[in-house]
PDB file of N, CA and C in Angstrom:
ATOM      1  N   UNK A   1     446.504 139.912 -55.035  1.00  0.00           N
ATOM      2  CA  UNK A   1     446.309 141.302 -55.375  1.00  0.00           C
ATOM      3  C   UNK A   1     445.235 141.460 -56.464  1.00  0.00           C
ATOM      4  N   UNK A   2     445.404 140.416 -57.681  1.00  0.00           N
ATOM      5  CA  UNK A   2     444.424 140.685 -58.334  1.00  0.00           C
ATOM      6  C   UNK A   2     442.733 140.168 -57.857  1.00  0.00           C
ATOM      7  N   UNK A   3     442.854 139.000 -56.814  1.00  0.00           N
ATOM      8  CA  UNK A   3     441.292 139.204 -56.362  1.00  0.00           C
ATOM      9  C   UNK A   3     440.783 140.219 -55.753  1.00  0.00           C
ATOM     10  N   UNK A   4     441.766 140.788 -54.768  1.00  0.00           N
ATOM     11  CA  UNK A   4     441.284 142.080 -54.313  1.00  0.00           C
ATOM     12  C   UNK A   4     440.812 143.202 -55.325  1.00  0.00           C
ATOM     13  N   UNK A   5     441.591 143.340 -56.410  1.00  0.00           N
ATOM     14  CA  UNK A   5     440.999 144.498 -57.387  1.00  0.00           C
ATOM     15  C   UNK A   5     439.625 144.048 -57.827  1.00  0.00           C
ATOM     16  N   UNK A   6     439.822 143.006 -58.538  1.00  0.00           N
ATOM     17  CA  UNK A   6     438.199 142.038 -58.361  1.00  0.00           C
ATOM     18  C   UNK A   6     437.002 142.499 -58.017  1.00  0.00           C
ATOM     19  N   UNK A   7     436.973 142.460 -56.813  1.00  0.00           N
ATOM     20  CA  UNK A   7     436.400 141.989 -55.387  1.00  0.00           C
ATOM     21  C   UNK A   7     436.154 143.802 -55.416  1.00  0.00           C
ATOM     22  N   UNK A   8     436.950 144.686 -55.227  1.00  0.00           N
ATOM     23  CA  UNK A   8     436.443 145.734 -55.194  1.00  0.00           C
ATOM     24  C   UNK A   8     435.975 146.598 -56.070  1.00  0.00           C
ATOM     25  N   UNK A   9     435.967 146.005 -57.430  1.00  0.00           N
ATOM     26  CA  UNK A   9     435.575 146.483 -58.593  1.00  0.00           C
ATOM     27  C   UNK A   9     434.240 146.169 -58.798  1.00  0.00           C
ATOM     28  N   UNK A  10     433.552 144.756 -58.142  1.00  0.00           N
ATOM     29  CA  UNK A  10     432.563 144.438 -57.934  1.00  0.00           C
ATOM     30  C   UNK A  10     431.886 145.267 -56.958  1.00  0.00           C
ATOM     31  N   UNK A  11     432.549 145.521 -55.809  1.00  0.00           N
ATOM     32  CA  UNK A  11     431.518 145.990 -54.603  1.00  0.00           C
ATOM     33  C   UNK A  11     431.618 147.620 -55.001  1.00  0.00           C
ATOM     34  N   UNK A  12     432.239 148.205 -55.668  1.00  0.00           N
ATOM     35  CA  UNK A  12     432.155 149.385 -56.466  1.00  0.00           C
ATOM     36  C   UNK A  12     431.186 149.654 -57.214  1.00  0.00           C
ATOM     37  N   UNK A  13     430.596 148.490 -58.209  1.00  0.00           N
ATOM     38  CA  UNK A  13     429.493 148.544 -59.229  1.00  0.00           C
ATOM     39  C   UNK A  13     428.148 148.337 -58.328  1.00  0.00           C
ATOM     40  N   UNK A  14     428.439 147.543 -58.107  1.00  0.00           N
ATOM     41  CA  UNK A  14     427.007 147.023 -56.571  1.00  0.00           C
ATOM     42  C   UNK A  14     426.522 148.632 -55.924  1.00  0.00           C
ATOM     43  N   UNK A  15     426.874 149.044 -55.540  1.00  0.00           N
ATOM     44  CA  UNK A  15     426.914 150.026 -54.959  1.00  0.00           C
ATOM     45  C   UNK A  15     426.745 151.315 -55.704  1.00  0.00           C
ATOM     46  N   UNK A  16     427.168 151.046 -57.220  1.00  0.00           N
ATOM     47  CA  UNK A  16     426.665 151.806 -58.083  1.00  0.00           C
ATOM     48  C   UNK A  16     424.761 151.531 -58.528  1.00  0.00           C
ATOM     49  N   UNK A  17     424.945 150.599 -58.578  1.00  0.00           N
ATOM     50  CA  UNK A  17     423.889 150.090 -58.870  1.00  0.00           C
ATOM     51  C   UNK A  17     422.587 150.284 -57.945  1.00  0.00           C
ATOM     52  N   UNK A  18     422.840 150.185 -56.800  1.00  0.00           N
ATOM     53  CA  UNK A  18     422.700 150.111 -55.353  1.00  0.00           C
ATOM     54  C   UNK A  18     421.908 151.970 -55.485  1.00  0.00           C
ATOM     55  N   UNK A  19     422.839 152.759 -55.956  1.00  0.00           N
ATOM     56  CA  UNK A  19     422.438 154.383 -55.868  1.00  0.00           C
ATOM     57  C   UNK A  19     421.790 154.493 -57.392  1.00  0.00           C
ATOM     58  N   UNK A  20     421.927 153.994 -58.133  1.00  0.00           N
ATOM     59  CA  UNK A  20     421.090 154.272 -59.517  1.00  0.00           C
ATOM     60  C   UNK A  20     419.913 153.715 -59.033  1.00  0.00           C
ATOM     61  N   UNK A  21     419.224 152.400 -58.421  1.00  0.00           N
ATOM     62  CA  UNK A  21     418.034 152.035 -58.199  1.00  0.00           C
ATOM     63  C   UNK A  21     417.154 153.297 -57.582  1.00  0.00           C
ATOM     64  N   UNK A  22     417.863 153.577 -55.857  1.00  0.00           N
ATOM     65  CA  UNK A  22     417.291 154.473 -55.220  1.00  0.00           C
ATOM     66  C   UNK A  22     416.986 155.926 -56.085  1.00  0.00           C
ATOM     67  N   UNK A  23     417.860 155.902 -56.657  1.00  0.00           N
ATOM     68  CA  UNK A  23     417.726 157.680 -57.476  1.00  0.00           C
ATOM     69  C   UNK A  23     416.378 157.293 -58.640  1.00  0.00           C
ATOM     70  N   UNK A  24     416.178 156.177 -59.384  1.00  0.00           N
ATOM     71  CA  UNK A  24     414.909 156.324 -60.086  1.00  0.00           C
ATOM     72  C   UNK A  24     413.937 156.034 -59.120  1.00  0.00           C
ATOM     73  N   UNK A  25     413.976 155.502 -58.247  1.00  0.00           N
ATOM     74  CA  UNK A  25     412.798 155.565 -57.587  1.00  0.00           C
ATOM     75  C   UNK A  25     412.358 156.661 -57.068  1.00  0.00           C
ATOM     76  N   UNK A  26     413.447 157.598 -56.845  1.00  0.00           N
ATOM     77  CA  UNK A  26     413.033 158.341 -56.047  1.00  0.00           C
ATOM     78  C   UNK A  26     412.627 159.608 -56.840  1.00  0.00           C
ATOM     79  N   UNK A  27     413.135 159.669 -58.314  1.00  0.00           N
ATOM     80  CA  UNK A  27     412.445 160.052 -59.855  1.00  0.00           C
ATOM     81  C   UNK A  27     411.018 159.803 -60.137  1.00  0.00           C
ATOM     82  N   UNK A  28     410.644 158.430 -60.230  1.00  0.00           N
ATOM     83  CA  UNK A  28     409.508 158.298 -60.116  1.00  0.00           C
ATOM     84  C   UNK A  28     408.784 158.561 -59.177  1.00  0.00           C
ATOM     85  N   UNK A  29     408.734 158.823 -57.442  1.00  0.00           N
ATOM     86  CA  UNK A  29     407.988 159.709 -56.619  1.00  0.00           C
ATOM     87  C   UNK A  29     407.531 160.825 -57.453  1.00  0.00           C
ATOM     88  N   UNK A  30     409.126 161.449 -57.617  1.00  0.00           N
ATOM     89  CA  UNK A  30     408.978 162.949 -58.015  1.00  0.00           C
ATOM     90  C   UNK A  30     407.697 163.075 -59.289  1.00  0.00           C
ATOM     91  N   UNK A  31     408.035 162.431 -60.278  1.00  0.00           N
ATOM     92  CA  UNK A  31     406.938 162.432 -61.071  1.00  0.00           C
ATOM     93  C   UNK A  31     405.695 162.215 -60.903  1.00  0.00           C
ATOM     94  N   UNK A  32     405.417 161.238 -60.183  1.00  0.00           N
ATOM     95  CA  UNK A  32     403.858 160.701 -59.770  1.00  0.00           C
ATOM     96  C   UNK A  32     403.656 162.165 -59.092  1.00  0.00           C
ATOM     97  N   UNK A  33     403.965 162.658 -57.827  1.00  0.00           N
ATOM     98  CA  UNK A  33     403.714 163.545 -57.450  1.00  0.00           C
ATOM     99  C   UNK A  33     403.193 165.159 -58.148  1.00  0.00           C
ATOM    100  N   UNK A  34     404.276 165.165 -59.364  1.00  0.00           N
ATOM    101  CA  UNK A  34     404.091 165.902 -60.344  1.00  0.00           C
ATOM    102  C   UNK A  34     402.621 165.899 -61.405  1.00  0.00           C
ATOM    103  N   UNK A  35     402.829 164.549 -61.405  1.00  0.00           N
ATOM    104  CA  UNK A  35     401.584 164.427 -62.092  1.00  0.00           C
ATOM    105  C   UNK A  35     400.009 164.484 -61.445  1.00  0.00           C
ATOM    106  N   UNK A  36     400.376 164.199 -60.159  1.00  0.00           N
ATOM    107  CA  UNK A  36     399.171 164.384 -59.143  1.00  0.00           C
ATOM    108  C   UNK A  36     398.306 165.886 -59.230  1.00  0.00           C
ATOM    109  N   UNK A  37     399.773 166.562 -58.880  1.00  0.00           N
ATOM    110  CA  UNK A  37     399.367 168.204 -58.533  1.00  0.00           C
ATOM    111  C   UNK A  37     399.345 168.406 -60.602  1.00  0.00           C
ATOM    112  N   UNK A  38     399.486 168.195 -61.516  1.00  0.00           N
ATOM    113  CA  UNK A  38     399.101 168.700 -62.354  1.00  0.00           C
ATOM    114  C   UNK A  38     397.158 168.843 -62.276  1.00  0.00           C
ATOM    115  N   UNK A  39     397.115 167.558 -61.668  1.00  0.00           N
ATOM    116  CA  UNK A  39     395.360 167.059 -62.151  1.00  0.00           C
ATOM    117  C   UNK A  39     394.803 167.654 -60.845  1.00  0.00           C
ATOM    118  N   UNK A  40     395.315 168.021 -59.642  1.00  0.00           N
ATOM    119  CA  UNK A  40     394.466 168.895 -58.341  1.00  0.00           C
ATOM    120  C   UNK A  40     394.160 170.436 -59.312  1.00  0.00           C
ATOM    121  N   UNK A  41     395.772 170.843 -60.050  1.00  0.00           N
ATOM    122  CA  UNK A  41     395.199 172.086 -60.701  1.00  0.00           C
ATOM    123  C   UNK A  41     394.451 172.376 -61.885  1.00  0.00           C
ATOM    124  N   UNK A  42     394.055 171.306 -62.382  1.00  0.00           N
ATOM    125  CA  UNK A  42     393.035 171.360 -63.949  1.00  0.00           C
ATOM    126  C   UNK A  42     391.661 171.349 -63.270  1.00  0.00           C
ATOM    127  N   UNK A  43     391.608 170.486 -61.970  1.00  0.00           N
ATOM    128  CA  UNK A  43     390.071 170.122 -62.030  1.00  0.00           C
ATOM    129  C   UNK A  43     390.033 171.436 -60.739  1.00  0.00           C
ATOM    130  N   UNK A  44     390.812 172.279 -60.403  1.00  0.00           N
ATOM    131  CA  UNK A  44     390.358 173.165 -59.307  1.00  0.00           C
ATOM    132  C   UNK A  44     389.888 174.556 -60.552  1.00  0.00           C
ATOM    133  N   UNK A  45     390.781 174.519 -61.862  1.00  0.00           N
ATOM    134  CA  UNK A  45     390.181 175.533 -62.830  1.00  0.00           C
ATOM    135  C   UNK A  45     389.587 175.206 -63.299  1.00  0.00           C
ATOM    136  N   UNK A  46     388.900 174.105 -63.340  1.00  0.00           N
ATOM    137  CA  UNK A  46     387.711 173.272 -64.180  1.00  0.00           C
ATOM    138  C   UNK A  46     386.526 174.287 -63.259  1.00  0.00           C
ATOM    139  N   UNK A  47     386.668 174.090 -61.636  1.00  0.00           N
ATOM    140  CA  UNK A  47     385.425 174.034 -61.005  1.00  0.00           C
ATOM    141  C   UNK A  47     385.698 175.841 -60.804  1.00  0.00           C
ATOM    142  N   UNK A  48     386.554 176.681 -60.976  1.00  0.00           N
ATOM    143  CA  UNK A  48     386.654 177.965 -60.750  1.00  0.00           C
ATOM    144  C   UNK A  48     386.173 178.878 -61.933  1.00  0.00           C
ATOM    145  N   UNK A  49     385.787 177.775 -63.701  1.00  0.00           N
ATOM    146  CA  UNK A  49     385.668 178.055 -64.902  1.00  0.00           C
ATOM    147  C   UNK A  49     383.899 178.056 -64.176  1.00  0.00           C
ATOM    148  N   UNK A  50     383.530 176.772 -63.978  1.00  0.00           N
ATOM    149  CA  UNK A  50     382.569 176.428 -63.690  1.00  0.00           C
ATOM    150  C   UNK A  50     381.361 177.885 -63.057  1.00  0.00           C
ATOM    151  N   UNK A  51     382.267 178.351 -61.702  1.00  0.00           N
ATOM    152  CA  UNK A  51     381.329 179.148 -60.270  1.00  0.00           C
ATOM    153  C   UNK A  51     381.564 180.290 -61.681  1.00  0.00           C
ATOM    154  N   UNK A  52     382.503 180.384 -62.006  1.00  0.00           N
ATOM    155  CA  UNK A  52     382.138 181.983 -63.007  1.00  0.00           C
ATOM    156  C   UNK A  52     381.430 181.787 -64.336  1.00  0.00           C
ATOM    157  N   UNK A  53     381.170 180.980 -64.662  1.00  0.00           N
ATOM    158  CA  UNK A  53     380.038 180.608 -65.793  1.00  0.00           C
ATOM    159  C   UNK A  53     378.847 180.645 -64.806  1.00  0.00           C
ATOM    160  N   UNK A  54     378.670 180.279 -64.070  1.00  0.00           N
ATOM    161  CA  UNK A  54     377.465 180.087 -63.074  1.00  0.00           C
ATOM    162  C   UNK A  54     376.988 181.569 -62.760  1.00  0.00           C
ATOM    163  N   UNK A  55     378.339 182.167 -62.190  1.00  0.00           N
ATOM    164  CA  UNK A  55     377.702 183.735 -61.712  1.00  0.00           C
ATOM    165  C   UNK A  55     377.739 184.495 -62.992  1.00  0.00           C
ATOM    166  N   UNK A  56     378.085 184.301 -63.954  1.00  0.00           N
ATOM    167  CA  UNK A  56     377.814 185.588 -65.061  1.00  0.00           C
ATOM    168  C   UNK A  56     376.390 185.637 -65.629  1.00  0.00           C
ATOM    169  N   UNK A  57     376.258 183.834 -65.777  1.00  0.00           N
ATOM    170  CA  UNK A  57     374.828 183.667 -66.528  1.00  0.00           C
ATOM    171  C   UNK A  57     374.013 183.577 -65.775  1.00  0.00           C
ATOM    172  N   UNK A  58     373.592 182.615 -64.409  1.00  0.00           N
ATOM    173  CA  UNK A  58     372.795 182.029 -63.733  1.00  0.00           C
ATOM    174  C   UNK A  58     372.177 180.716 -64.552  1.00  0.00           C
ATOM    175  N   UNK A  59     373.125 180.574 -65.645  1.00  0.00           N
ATOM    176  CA  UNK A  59     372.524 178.909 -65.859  1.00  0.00           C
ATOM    177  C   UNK A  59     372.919 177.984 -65.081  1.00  0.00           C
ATOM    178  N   UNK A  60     372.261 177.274 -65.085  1.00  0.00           N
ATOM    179  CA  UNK A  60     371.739 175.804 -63.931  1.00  0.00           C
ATOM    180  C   UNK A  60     372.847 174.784 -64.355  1.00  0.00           C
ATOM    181  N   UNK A  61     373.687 174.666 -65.453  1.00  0.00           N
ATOM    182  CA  UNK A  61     374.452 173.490 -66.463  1.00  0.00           C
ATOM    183  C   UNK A  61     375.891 174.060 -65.264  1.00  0.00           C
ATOM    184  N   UNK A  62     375.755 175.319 -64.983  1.00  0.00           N
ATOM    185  CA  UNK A  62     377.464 174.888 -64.557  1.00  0.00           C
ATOM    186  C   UNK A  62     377.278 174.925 -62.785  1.00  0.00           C
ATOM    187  N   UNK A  63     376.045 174.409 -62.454  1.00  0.00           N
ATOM    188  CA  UNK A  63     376.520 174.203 -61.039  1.00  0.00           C
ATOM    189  C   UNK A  63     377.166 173.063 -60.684  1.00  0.00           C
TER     190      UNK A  63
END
């Protein structure tokens, strides 16, 4: 009786362990991803700062 408690106290943690791995990984997707689309939207207002510096002035520096 007591190897069985054992034995399933182990395959209890395993299995804990088992779902804590998958869940940061799947944390870190989330973040990378996060961090991706942060930098698509800086450099799309970088280049939208850019066309309206371009059309107000007609200087040549923000094409």
């Amino acid at each position: 009786m007591m190897v069985a408690a054992i034995v399933l106290a182990a395959a209890v943690s395993l299995l804990a362990i088992v779902h804590s791995e998958q869940t940061r990984a799947s944390t870190a997707r989330s973040l990378a991803v996060l961090l991706a689309l942060e930098e698509i939207s800086s450099l799309l207002k970088d280049a939208e700062t850019n066309q309206r510096g371009y059309l107000l002035s007609d200087a040549p520096q923000y094409r």
